[in-house]
PDB file of N, CA and C in Angstrom:
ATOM      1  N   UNK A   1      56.256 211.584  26.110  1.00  0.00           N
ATOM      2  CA  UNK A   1      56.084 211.700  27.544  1.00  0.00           C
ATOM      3  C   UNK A   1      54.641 212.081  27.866  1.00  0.00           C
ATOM      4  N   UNK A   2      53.911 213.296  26.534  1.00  0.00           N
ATOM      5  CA  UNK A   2      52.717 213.295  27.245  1.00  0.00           C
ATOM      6  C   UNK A   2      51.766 212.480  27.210  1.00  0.00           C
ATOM      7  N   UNK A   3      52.151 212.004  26.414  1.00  0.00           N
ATOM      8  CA  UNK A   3      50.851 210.428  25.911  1.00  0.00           C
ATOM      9  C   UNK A   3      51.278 209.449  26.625  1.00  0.00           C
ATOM     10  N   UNK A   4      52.451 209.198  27.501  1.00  0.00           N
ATOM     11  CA  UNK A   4      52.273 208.094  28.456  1.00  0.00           C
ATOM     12  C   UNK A   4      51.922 208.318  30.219  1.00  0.00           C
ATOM     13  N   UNK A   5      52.014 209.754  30.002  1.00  0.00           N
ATOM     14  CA  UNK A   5      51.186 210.199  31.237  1.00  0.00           C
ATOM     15  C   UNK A   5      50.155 210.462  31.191  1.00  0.00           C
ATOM     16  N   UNK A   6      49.403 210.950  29.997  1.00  0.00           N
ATOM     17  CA  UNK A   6      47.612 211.141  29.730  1.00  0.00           C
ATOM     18  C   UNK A   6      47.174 209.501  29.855  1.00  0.00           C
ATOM     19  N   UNK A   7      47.870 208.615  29.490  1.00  0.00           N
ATOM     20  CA  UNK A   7      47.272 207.235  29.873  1.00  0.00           C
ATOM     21  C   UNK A   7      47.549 206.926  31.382  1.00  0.00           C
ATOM     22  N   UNK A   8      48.632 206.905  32.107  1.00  0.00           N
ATOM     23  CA  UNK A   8      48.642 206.716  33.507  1.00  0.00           C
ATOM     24  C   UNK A   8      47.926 207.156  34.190  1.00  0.00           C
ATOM     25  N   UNK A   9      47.876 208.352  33.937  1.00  0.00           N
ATOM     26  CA  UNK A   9      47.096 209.646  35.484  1.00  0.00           C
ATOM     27  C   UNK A   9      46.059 210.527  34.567  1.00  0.00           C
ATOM     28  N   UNK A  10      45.948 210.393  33.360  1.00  0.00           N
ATOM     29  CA  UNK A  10      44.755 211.544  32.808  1.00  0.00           C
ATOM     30  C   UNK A  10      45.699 213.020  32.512  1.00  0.00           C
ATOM     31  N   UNK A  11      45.250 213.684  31.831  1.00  0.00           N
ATOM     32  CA  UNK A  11      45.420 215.048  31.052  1.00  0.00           C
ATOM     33  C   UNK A  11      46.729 216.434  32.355  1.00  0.00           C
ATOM     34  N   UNK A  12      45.865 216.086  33.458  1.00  0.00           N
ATOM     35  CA  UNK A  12      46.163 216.852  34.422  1.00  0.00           C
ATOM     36  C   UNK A  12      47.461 216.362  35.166  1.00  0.00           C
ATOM     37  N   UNK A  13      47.785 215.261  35.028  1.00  0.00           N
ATOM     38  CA  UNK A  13      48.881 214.621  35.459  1.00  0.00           C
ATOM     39  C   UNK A  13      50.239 214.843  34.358  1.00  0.00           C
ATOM     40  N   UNK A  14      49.731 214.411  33.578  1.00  0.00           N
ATOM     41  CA  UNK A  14      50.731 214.976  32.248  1.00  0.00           C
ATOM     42  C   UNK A  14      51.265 216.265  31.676  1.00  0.00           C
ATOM     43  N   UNK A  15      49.682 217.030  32.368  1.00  0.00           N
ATOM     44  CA  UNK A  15      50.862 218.745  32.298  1.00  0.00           C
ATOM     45  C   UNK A  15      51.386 219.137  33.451  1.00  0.00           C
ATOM     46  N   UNK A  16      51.292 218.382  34.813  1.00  0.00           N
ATOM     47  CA  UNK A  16      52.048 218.812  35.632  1.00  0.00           C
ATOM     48  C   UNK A  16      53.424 218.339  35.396  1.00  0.00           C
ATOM     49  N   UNK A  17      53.503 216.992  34.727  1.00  0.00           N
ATOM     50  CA  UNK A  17      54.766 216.530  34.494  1.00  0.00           C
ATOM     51  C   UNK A  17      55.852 217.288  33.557  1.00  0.00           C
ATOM     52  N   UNK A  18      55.320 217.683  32.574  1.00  0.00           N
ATOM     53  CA  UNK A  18      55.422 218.472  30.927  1.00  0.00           C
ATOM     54  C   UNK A  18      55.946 219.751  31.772  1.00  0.00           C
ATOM     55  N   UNK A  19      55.179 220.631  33.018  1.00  0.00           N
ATOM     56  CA  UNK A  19      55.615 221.577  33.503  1.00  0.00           C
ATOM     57  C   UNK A  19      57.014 221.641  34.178  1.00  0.00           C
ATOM     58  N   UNK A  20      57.101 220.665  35.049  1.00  0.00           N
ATOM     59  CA  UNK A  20      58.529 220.280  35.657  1.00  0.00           C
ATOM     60  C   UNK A  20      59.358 220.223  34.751  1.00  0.00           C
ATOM     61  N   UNK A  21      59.239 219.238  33.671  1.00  0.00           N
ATOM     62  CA  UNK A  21      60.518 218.721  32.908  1.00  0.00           C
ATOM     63  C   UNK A  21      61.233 220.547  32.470  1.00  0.00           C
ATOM     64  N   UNK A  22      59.802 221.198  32.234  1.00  0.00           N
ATOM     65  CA  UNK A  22      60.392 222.755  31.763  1.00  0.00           C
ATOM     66  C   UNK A  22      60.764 223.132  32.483  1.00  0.00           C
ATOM     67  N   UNK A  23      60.820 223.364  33.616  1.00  0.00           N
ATOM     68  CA  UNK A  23      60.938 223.992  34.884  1.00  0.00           C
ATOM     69  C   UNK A  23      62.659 223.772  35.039  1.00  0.00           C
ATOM     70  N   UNK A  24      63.089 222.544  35.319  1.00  0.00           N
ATOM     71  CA  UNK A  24      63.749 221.784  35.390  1.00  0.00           C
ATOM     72  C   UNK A  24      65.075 222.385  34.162  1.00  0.00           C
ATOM     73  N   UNK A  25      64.542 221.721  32.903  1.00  0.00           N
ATOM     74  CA  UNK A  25      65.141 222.109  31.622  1.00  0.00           C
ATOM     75  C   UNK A  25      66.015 221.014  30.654  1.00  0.00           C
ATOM     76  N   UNK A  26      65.454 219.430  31.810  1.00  0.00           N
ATOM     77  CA  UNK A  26      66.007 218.408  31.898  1.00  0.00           C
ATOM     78  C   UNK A  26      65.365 217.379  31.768  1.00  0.00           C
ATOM     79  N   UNK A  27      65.169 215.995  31.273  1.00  0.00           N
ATOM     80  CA  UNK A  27      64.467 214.996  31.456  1.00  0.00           C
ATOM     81  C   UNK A  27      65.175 214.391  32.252  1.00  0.00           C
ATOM     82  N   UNK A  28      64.932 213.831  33.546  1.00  0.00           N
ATOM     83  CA  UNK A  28      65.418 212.987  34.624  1.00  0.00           C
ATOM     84  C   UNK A  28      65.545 211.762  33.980  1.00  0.00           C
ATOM     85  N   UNK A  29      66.744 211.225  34.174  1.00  0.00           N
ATOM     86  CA  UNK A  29      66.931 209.256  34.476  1.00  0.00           C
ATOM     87  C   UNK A  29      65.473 208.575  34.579  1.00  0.00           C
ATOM     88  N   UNK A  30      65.010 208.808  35.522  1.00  0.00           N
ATOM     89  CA  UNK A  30      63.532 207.834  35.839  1.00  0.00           C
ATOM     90  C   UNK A  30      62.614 208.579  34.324  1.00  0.00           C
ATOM     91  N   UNK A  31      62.193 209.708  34.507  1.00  0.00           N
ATOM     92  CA  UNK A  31      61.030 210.158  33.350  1.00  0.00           C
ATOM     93  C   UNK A  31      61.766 209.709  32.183  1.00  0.00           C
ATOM     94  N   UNK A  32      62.785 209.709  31.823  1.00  0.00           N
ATOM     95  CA  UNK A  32      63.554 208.937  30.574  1.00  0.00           C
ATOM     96  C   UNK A  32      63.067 207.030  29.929  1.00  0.00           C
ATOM     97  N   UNK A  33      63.569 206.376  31.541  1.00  0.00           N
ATOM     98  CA  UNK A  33      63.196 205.317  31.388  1.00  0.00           C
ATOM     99  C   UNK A  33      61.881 204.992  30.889  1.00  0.00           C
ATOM    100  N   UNK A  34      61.114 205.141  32.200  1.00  0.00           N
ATOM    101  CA  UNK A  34      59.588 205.222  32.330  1.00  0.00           C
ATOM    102  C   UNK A  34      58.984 205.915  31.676  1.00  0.00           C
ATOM    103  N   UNK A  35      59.610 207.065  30.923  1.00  0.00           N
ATOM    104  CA  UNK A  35      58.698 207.718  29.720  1.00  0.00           C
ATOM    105  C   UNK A  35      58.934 207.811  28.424  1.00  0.00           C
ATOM    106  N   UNK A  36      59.791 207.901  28.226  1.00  0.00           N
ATOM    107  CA  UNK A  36      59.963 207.315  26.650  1.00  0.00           C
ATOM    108  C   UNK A  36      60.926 206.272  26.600  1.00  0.00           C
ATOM    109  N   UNK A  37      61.790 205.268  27.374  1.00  0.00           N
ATOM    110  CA  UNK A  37      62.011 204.059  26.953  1.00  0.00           C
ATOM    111  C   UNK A  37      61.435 202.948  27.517  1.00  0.00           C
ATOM    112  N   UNK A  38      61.009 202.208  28.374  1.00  0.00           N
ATOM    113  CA  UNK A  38      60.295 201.488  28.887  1.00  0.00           C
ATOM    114  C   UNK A  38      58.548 202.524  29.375  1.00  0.00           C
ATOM    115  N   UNK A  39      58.062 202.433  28.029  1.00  0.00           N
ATOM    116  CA  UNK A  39      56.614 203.105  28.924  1.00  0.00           C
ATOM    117  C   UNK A  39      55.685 202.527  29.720  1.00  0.00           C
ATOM    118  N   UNK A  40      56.076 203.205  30.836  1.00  0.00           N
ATOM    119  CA  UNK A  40      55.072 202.592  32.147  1.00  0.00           C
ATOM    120  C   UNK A  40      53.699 202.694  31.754  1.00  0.00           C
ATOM    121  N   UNK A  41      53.227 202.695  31.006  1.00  0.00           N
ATOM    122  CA  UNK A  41      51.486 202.680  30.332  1.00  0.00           C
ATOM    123  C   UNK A  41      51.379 201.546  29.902  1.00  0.00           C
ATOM    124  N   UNK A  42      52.108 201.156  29.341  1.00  0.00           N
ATOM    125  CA  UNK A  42      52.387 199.757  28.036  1.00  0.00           C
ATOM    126  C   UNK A  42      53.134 198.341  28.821  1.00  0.00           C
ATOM    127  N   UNK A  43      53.423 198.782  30.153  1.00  0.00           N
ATOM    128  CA  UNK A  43      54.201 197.586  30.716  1.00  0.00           C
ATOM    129  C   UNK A  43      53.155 197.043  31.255  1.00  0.00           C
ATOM    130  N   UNK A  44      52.227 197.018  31.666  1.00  0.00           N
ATOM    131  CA  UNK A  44      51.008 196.721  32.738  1.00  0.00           C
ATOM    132  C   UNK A  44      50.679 195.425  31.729  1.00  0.00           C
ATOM    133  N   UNK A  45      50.232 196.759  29.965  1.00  0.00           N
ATOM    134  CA  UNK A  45      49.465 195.746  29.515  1.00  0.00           C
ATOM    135  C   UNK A  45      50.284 194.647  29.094  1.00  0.00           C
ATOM    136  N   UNK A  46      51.553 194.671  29.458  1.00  0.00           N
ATOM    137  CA  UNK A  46      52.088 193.330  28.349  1.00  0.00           C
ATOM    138  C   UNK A  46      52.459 192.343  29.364  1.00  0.00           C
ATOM    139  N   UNK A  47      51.785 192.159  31.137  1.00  0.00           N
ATOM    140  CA  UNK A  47      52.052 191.540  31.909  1.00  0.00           C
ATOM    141  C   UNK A  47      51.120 190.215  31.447  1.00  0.00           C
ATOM    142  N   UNK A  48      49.952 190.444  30.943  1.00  0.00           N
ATOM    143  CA  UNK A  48      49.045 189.246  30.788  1.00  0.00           C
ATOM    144  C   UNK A  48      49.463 188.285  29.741  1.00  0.00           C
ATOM    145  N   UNK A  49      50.097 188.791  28.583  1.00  0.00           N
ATOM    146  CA  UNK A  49      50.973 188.036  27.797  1.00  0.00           C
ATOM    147  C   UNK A  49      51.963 187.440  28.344  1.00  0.00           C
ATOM    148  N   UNK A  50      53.028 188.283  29.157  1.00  0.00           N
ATOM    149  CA  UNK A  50      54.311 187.514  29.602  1.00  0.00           C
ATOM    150  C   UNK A  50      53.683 186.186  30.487  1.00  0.00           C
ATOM    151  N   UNK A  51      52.623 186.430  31.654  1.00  0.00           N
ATOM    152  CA  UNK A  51      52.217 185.363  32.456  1.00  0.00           C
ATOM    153  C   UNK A  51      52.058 184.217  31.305  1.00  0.00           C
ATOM    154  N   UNK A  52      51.415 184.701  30.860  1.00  0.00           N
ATOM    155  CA  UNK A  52      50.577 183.804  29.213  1.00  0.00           C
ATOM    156  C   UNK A  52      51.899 182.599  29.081  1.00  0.00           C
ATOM    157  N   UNK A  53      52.672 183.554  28.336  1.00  0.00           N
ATOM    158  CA  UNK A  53      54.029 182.664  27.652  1.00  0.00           C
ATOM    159  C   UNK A  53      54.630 182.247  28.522  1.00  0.00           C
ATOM    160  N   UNK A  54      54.527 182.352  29.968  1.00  0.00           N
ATOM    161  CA  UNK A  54      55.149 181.670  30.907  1.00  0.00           C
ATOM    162  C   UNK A  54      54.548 180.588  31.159  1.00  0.00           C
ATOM    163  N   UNK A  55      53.390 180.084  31.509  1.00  0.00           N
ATOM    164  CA  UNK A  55      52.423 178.901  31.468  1.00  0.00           C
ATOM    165  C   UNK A  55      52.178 178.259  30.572  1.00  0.00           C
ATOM    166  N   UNK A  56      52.699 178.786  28.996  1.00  0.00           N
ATOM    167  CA  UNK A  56      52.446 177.988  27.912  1.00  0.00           C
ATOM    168  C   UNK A  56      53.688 177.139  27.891  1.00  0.00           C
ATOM    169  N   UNK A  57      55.096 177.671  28.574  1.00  0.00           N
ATOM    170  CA  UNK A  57      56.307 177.150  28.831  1.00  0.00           C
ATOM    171  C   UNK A  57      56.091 176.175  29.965  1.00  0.00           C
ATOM    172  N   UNK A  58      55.772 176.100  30.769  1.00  0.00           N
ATOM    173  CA  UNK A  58      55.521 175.223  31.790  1.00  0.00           C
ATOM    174  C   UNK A  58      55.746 175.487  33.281  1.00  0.00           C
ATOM    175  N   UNK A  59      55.793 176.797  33.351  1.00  0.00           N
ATOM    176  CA  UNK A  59      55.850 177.648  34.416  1.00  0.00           C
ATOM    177  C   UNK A  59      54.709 177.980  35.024  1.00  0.00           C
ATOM    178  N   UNK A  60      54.719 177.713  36.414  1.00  0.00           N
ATOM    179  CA  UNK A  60      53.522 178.002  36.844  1.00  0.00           C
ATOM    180  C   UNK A  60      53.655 178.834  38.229  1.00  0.00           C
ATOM    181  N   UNK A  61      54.806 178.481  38.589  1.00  0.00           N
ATOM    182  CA  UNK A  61      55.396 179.610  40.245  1.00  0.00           C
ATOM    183  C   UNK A  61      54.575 180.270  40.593  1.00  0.00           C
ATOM    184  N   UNK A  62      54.387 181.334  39.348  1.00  0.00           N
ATOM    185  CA  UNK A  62      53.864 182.700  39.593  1.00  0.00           C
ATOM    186  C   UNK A  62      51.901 182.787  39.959  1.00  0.00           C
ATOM    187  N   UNK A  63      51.636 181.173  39.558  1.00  0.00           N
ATOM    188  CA  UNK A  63      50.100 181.474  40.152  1.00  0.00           C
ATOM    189  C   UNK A  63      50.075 181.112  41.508  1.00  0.00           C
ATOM    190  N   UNK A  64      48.514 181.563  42.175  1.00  0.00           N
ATOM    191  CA  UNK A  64      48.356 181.245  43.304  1.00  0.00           C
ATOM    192  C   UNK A  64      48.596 179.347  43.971  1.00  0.00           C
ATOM    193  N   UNK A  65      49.057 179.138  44.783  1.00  0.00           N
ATOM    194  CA  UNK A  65      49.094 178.038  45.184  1.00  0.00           C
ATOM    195  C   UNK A  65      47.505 177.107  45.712  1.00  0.00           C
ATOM    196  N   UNK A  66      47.196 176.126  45.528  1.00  0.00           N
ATOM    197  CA  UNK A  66      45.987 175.616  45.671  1.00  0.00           C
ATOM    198  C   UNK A  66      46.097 174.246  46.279  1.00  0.00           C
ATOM    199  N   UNK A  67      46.130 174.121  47.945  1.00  0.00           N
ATOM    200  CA  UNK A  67      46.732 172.224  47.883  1.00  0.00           C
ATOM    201  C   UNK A  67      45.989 171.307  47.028  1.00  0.00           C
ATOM    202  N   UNK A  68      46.004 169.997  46.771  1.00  0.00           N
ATOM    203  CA  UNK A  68      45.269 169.456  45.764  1.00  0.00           C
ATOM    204  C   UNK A  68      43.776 168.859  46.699  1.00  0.00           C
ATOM    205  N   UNK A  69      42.858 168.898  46.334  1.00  0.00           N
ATOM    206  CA  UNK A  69      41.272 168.561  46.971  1.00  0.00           C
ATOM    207  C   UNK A  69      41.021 170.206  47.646  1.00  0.00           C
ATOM    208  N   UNK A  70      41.227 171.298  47.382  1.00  0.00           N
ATOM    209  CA  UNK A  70      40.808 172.029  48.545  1.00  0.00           C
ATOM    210  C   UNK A  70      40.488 173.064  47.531  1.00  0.00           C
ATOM    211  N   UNK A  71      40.134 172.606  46.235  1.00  0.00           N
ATOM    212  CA  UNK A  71      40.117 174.240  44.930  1.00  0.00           C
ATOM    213  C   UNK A  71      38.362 174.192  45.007  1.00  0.00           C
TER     214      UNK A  71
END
């Protein structure tokens, strides 16, 4: 948890988080997901790949639209 909040928000973000969870005495549903099973640090970077393998498939939806003569 603290190493995926020292990458999101920096040092200071991560011990406020680290403080709650104590506070608390609990890891919440969301800080669970987002912090140690799906880490929200690591999802960002693996968006440029997924686009990637989506266009290498033949998918293109997801880019900007361009009419044809007007790029």
């Amino acid at each position: 948890m603290e190493r995926v909040c020292c990458h999101v928000h920096g040092k200071e973000f991560a011990n406020q988080c680290l403080n709650r969870i104590r506070e608390q005495g609990i890891v919440s549903v969301a800080q669970w997901y987002f912090g140690l099973h799906y880490t929200v640090d690591l999802m960002a970077e693996g968006n440029d790949w997924y686009l990637q393998l989506l266009e290498d498939f033949g998918f293109g939806w997801f880019k900007k639209y361009e009419p044809m003569g007007e790029a």
